[in-house]
Protein backbone atom coordinates (compact mmCIF):
# COMPACT_ATOMS: atom_id res chain seq x y z
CA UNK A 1 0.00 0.00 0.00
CA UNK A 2 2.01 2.68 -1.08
CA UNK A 3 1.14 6.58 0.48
CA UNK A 4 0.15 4.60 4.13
CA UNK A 5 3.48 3.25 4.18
CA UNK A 6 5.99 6.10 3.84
CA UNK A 7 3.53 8.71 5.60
CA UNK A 8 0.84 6.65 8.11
CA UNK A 9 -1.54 8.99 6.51
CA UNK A 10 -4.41 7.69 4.79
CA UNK A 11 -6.82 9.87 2.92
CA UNK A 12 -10.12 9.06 2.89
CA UNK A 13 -13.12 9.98 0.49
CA UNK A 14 -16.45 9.40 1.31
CA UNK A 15 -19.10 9.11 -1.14
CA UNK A 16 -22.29 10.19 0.10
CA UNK A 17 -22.86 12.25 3.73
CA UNK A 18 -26.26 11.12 4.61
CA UNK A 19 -27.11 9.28 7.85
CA UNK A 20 -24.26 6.39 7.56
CA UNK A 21 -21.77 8.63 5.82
CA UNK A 22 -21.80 11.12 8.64
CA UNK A 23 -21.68 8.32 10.94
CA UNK A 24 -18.07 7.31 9.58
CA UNK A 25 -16.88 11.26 9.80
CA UNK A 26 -18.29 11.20 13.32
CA UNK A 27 -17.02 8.10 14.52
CA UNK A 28 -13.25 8.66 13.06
CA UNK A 29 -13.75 12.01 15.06
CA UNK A 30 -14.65 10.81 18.52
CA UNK A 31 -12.44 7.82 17.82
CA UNK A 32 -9.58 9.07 16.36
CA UNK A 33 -7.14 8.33 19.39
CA UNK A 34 -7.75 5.22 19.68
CA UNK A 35 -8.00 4.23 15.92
CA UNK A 36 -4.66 5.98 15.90
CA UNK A 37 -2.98 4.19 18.27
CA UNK A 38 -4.46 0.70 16.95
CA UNK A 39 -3.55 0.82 13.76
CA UNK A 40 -0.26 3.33 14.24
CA UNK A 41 -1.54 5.58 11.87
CA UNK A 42 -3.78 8.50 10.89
CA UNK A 43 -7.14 8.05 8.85
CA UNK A 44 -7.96 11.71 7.75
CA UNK A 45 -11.22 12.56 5.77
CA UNK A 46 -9.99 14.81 3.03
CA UNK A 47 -13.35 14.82 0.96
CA UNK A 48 -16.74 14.01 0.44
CA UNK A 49 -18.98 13.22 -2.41
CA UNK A 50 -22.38 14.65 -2.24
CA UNK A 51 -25.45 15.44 -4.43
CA UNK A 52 -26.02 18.94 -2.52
CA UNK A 53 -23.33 20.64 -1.05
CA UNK A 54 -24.81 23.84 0.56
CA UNK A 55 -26.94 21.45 2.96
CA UNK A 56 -26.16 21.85 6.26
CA UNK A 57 -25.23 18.46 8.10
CA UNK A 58 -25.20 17.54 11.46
CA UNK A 59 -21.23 16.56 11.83
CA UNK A 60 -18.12 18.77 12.06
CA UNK A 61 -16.56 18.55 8.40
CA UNK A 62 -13.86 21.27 8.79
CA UNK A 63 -11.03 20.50 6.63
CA UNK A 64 -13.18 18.34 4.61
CA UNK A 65 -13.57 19.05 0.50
CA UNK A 66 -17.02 18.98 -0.15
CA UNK A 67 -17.70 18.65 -3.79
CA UNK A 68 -20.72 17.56 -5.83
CA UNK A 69 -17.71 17.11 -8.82
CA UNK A 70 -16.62 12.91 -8.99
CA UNK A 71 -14.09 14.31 -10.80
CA UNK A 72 -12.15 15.95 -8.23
CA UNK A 73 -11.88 13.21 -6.07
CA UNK A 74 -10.55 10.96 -9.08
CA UNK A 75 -7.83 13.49 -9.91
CA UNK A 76 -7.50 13.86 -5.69
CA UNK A 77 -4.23 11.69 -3.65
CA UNK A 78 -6.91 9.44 -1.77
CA UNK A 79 -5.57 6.33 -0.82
CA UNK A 80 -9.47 4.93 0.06
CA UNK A 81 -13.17 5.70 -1.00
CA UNK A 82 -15.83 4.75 1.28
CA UNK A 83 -19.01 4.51 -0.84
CA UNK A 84 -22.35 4.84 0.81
CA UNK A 85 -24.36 7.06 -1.57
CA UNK A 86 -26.37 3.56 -3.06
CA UNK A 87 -27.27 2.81 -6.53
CA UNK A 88 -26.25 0.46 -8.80
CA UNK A 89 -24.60 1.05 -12.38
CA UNK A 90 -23.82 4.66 -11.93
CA UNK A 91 -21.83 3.70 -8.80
CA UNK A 92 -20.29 0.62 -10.08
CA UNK A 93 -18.63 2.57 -12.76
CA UNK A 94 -17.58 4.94 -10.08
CA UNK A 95 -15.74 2.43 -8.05
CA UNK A 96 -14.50 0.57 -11.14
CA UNK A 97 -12.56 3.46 -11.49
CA UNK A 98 -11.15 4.12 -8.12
CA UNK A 99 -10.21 0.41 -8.60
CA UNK A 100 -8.59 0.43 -11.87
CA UNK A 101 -6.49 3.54 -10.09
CA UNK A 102 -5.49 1.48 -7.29
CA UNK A 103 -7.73 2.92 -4.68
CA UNK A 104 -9.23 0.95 -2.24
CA UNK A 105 -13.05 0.84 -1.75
CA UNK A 106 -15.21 -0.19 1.04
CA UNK A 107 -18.81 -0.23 0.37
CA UNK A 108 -22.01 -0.78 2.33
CA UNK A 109 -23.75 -1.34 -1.30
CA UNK A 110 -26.04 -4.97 -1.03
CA UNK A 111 -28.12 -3.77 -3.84
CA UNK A 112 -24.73 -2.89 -5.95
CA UNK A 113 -22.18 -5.79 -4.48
CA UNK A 114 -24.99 -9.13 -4.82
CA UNK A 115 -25.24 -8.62 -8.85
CA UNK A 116 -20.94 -7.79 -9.55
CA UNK A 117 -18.81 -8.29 -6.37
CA UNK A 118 -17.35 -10.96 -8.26
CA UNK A 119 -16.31 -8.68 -11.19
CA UNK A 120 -15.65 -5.92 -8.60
CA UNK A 121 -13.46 -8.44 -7.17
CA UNK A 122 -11.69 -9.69 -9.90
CA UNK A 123 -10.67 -5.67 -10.99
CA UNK A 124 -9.48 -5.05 -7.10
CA UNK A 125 -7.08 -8.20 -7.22
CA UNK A 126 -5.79 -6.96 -10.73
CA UNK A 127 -4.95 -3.61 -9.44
CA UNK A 128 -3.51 -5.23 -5.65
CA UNK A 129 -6.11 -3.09 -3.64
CA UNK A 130 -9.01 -4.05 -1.36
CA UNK A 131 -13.17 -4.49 -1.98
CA UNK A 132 -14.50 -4.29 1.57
CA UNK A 133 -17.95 -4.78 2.29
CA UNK A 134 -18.47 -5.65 6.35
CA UNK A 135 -21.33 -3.19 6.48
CA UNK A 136 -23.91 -4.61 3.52
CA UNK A 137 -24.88 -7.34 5.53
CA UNK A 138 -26.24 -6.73 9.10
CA UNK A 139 -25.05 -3.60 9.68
CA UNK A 140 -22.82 -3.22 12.33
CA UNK A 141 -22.52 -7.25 13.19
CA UNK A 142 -19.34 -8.50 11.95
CA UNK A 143 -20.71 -11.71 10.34
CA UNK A 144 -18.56 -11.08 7.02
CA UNK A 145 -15.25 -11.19 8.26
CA UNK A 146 -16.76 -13.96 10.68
CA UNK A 147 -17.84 -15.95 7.78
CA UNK A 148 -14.78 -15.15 6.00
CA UNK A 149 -11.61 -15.57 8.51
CA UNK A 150 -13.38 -16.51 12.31
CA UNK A 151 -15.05 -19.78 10.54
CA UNK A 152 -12.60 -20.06 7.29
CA UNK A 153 -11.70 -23.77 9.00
CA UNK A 154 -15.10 -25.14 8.65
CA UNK A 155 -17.43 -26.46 5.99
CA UNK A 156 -19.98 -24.39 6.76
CA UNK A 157 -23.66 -26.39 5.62
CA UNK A 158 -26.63 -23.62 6.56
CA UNK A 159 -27.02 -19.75 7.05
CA UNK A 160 -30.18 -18.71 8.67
CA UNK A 161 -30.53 -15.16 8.84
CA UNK A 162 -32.93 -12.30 10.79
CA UNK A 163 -31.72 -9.62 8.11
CA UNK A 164 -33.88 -6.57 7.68
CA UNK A 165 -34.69 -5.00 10.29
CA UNK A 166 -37.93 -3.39 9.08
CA UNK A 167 -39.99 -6.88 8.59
CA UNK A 168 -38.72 -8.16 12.00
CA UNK A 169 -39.97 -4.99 13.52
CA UNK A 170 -43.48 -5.17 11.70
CA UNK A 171 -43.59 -9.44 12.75
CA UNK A 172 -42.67 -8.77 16.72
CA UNK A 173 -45.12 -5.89 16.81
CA UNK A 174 -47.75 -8.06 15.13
CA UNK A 175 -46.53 -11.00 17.57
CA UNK A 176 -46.34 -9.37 20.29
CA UNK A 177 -49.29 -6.34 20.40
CA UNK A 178 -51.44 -8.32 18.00
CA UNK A 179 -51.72 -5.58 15.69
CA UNK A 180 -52.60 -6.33 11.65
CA UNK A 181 -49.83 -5.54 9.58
CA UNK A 182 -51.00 -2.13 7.85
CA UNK A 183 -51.02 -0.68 11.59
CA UNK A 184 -47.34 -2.08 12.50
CA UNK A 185 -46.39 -1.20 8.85
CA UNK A 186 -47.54 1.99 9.69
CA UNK A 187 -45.85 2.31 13.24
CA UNK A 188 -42.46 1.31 11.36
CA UNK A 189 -42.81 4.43 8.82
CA UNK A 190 -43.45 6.98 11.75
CA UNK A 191 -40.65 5.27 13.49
CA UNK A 192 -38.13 5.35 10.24
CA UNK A 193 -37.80 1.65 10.07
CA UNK A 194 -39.59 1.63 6.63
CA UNK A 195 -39.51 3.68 3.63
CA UNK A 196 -42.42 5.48 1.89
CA UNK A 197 -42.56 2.02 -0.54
CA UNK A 198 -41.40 -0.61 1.83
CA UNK A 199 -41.84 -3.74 -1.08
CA UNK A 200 -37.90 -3.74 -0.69
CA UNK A 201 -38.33 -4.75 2.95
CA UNK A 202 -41.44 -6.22 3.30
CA UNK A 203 -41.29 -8.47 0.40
CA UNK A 204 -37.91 -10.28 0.91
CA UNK A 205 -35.83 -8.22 -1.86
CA UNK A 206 -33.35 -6.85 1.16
CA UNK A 207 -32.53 -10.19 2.89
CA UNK A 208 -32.52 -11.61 -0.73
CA UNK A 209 -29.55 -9.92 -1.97
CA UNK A 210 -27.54 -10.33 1.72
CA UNK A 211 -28.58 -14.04 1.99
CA UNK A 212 -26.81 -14.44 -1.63
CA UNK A 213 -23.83 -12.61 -0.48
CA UNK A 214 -23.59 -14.18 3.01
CA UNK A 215 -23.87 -17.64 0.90
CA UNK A 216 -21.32 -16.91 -1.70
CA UNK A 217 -18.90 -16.47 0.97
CA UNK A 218 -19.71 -19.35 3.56
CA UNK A 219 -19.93 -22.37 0.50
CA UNK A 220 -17.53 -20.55 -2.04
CA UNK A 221 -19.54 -20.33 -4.93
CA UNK A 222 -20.96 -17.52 -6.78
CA UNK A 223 -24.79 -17.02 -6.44
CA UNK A 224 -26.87 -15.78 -9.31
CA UNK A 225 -29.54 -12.81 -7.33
CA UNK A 226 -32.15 -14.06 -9.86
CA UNK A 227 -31.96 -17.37 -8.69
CA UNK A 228 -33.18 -16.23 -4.80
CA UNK A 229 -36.53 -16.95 -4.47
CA UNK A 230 -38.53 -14.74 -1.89
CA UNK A 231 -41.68 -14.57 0.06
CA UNK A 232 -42.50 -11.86 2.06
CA UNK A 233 -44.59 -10.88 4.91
CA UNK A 234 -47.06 -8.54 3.91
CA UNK A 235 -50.11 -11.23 3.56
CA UNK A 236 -49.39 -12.41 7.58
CA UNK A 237 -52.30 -12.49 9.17
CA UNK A 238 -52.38 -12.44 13.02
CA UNK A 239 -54.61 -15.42 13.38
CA UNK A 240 -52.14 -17.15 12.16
CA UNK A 241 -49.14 -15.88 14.26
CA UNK A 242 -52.09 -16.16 17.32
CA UNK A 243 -52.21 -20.16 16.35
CA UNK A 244 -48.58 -20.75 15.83
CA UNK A 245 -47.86 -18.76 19.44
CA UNK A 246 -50.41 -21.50 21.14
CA UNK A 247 -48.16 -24.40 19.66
CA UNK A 248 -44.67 -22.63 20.89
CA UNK A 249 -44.15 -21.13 17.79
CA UNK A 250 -42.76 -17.60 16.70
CA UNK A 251 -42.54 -16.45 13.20
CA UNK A 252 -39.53 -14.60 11.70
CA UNK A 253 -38.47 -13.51 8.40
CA UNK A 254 -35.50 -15.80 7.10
CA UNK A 255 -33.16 -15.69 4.30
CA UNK A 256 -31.78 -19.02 4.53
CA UNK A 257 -29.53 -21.30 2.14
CA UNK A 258 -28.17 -24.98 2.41
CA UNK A 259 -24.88 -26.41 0.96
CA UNK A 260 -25.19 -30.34 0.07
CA UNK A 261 -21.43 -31.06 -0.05
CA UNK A 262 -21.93 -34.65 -1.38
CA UNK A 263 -24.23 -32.98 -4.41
CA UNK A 264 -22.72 -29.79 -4.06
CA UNK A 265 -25.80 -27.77 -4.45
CA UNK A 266 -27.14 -24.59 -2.74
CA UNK A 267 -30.73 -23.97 -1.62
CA UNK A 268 -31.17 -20.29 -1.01
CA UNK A 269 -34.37 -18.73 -0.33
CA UNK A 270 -36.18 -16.02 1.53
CA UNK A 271 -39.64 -16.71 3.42
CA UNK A 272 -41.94 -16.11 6.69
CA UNK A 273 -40.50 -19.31 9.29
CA UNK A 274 -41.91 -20.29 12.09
CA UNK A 275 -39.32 -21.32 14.55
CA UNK A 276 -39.92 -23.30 17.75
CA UNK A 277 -39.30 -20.62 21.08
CA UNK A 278 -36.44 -23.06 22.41
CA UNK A 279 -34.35 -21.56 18.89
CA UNK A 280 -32.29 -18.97 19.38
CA UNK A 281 -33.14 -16.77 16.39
CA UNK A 282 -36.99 -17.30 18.17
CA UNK A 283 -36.21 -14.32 20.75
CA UNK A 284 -34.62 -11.38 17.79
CA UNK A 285 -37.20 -8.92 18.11
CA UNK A 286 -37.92 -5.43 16.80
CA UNK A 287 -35.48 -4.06 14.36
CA UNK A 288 -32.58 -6.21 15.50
CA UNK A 289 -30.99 -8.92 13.14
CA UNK A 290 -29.47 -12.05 13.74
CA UNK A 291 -27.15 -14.74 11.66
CA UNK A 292 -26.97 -18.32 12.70
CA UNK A 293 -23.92 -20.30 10.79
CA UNK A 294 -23.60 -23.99 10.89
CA UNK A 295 -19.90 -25.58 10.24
CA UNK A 296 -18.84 -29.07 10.53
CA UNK A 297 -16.19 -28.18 13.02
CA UNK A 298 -17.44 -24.95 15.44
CA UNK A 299 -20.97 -26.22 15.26
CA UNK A 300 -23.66 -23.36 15.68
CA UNK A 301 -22.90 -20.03 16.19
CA UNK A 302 -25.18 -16.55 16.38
CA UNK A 303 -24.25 -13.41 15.32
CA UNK A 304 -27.04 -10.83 16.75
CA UNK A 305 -27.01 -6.88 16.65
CA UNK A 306 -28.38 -3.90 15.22
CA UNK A 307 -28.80 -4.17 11.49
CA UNK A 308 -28.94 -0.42 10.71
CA UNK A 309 -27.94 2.80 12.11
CA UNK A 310 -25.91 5.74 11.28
CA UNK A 311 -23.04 4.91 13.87
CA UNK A 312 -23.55 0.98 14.15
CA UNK A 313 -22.96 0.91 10.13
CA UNK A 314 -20.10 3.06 10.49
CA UNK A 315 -18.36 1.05 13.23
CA UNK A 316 -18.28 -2.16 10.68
CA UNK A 317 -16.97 0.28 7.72
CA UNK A 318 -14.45 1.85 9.76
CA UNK A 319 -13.42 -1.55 11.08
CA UNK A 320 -12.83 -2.51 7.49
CA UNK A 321 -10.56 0.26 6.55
CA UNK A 322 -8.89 -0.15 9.46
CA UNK A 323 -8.07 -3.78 8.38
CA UNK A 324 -7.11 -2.64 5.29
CA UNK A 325 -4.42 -0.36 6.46
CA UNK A 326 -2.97 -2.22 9.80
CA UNK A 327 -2.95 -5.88 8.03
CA UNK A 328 -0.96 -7.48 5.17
CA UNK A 329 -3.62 -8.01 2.96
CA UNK A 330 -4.66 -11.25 0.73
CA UNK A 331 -6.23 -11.01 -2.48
CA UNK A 332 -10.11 -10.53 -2.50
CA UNK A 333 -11.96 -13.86 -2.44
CA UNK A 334 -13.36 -14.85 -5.73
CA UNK A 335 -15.63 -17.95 -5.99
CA UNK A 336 -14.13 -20.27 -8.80
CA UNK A 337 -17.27 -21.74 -9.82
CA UNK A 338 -20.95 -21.02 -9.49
CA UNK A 339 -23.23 -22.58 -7.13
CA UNK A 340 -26.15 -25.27 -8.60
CA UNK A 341 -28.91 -23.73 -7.52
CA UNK A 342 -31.81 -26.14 -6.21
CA UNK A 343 -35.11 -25.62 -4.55
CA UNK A 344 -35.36 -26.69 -0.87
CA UNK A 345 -36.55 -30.25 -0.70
CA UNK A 346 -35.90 -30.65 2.95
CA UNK A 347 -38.46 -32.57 4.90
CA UNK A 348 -39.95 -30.55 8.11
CA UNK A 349 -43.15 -29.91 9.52
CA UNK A 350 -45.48 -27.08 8.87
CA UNK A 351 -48.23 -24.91 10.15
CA UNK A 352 -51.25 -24.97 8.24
CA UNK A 353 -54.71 -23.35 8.54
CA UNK A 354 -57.19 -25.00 6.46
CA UNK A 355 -60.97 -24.21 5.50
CA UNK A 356 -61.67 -27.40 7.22
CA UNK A 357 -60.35 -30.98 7.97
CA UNK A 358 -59.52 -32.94 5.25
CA UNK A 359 -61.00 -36.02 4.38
CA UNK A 360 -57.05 -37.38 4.39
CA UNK A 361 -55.90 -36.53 7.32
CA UNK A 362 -53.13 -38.51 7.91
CA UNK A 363 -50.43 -35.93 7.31
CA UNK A 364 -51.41 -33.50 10.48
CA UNK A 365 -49.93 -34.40 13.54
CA UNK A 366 -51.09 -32.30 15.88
CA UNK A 367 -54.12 -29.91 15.88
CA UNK A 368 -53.69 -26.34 17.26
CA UNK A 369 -56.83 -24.60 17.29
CA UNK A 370 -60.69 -25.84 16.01
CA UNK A 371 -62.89 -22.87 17.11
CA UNK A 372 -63.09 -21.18 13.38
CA UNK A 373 -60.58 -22.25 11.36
CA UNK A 374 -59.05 -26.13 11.18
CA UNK A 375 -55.32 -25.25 12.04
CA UNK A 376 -52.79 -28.04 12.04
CA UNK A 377 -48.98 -29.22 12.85
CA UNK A 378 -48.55 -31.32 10.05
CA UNK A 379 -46.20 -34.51 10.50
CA UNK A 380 -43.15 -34.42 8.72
CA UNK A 381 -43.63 -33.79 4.95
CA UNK A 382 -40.88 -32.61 1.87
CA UNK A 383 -42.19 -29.24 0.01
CA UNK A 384 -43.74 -31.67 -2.81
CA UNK A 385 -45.75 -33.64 0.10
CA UNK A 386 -47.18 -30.45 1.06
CA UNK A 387 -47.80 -29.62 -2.39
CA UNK A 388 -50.27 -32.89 -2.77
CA UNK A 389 -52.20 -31.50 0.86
CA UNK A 390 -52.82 -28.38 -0.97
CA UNK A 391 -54.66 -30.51 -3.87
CA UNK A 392 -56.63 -31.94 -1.52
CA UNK A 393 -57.85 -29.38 0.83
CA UNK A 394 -58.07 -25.51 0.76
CA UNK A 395 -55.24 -24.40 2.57
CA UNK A 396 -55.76 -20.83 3.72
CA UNK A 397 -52.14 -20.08 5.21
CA UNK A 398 -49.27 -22.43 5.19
CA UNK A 399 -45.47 -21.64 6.85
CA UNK A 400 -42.09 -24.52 7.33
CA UNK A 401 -41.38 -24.74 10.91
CA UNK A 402 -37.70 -24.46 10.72
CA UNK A 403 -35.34 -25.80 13.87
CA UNK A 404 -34.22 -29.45 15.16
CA UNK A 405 -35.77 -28.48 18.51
CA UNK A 406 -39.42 -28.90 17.05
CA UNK A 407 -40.24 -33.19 17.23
């Protein structure tokens, strides 16, 4: 890394000043001794990136170039861009070029980084700088580099993941206060949880594109977005969380994917779960998220903490470029093949809530509720099993119970 070497300087440009941008500038400032003396050098914002530069912002940027000009930064002595300002193709060709001009990047782009990290990638290791990207998954949790280096010994076989924030919030106030989803919807918009068009949330599109990532890095194959198949919560009706609470049941919002080593395929998917209370991703309420890694040699593990937030983002992209300048760094990790995407045919049991009891009724094992509707545990069935109940009887909700602790 050349300028951080001969002057333990490194310039910094951030790209975009809003809430998580300003959270990096504030955080260097309150931090800056002890980044300082961790790392043994100094990490000085020279400029910023931003669409409107007479706005006033709530964060000291004295000494900082604000420009609404890309141009100046490319022609500035940065050493490292930290991109926050979203979007997709007009900001991949802006960081293809701070790559191709050996500047490092660190991004907190999901939308931008789950369709071309691996060509992002591929350009960084050509041009011996670093693509960093703790903050696009989870926020401030540091599942990435746990993924990548705290579990790099294992064969890791599942990811379950809590990972927006938003839908979790609008399920445990649903859960929890019994409200219908417009209200909690509502409730999450006043709060700021949600935007004005929450479909990215609500619908599974978020946790889609982190899912893929998070799955690209724990099985080592490249995941095509397109191939991520999502359900999302905005039909959940409370009756059904009501029936599902009187069997010991909690629903979340998952992304999850599966590695079959012996097939090597990947099953990656997003969809309302219902999860048995004794789980531990049964008790990640509000806007909190939560990852839960399986590897053949650490076993389970949880990574829980806020998803979102000005400063909590910021801590995980300031933790990346302090990695960048304080460690010897290895080439970006690039998948060498892509991952043989397959539905999820494992067998489970599921919630269902039916218009009545079917004549065949061999497949529930447990009934829940049998005031108004006929609401069932079924016994163990795979996804085409459940299929053939559908044919036979009008199902009017149906969710997987996910966990080994359900029998």
């Amino acid at each position: 890394m050349k300028k951080v070497e001969e002057d333990k300087n490194m310039k910094i440009a951030i790209l975009g000043l809003g809430t998580v941008g300003s959270g990096v500038v504030e955080l260097l400032q309150i931090n800056h001794e002890k980044i300082s003396q961790s790392i043994g050098e100094t990490l000085t914002v020279t400029h910023a990136f931003v669409n409107d530069v007479t706005k006033q912002r709530d964060v000291d940027l004295t000494g900082i170039t604000i420009t609404d000009d890309i141009n100046t930064i490319y022609e500035s002595d940065v050493d490292l861009v930290v991109e926050v300002m979203g979007g997709i193709e007009k900001t991949r060709a802006i960081i293809q070029r701070f790559l191709a001009n050996g500047v490092h990047v660190v991004t907190a782009n999901k939308d931008l980084l789950a369709l071309h990290i691996d060509e992002l990638s591929q350009l960084a290791n050509q041009h011996k700088v670093v693509l960093a990207y703790e903050a696009s998954v989870a926020g401030g949790i540091p599942v990435i580099r746990g993924i990548q280096t705290g579990l790099n010994s294992n064969q890791i076989s599942q990811v379950l993941g809590i990972l927006n924030g938003t839908s979790n919030y609008i399920l445990t106030r649903m859960t929890q206060d019994g409200w219908d989803y417009q209200a909690a919807l509502n409730k999450a918009q006043a709060l700021g949880y949600a935007e004005a068009d929450p479909t990215n949330d609500v619908e599974g599109f978020d946790a889609g594109r982190k899912i893929a990532l998070l799955s690209r890095l724990a099985y080592n194959r490249s995941i095509q977005l397109d191939h991520v198949k999502h359900r999302g919560i905005s039909n959940v009706e409370v009756v059904d969380l009501d029936y599902a609470n009187q069997a010991g049941l909690v629903m979340k919002l998952l992304g999850k994917s599966r590695h079959d080593a012996d097939k090597d395929m990947v099953s990656v998917n997003v969809e309302p779960v219902l999860l048995p209370m004794t789980h531990q991703l049964a008790h990640v309420n509000d806007a909190m998220n939560s990852v839960f890694v399986k590897g053949n040699g650490v076993g389970e593990v949880m990574f829980y903490g806020p998803g979102a937030g000005g400063l909590e983002t910021a801590s995980a992209i300031v933790s990346d470029v302090m990695n960048i300048t304080s460690a010897t760094q290895q080439a970006n990790k690039i998948p060498n093949q892509s991952a043989t995407i397959v539905a999820d045919q494992t067998a489970r049991s599921y919630y269902v809530r039916l218009a009545e009891k079917p004549h065949d009724s061999e497949s529930l094992a447990e009934i829940v509720a049998n005031d108004q509707d006929f609401v069932a545990i079924t016994t163990v069935l795979t996804p085409t099993e459940l299929e053939q109940l559908e044919k036979t009887a009008e199902v009017l909700a149906a969710y997987p119970i996910e966990g080994k602790e359900w029998s």
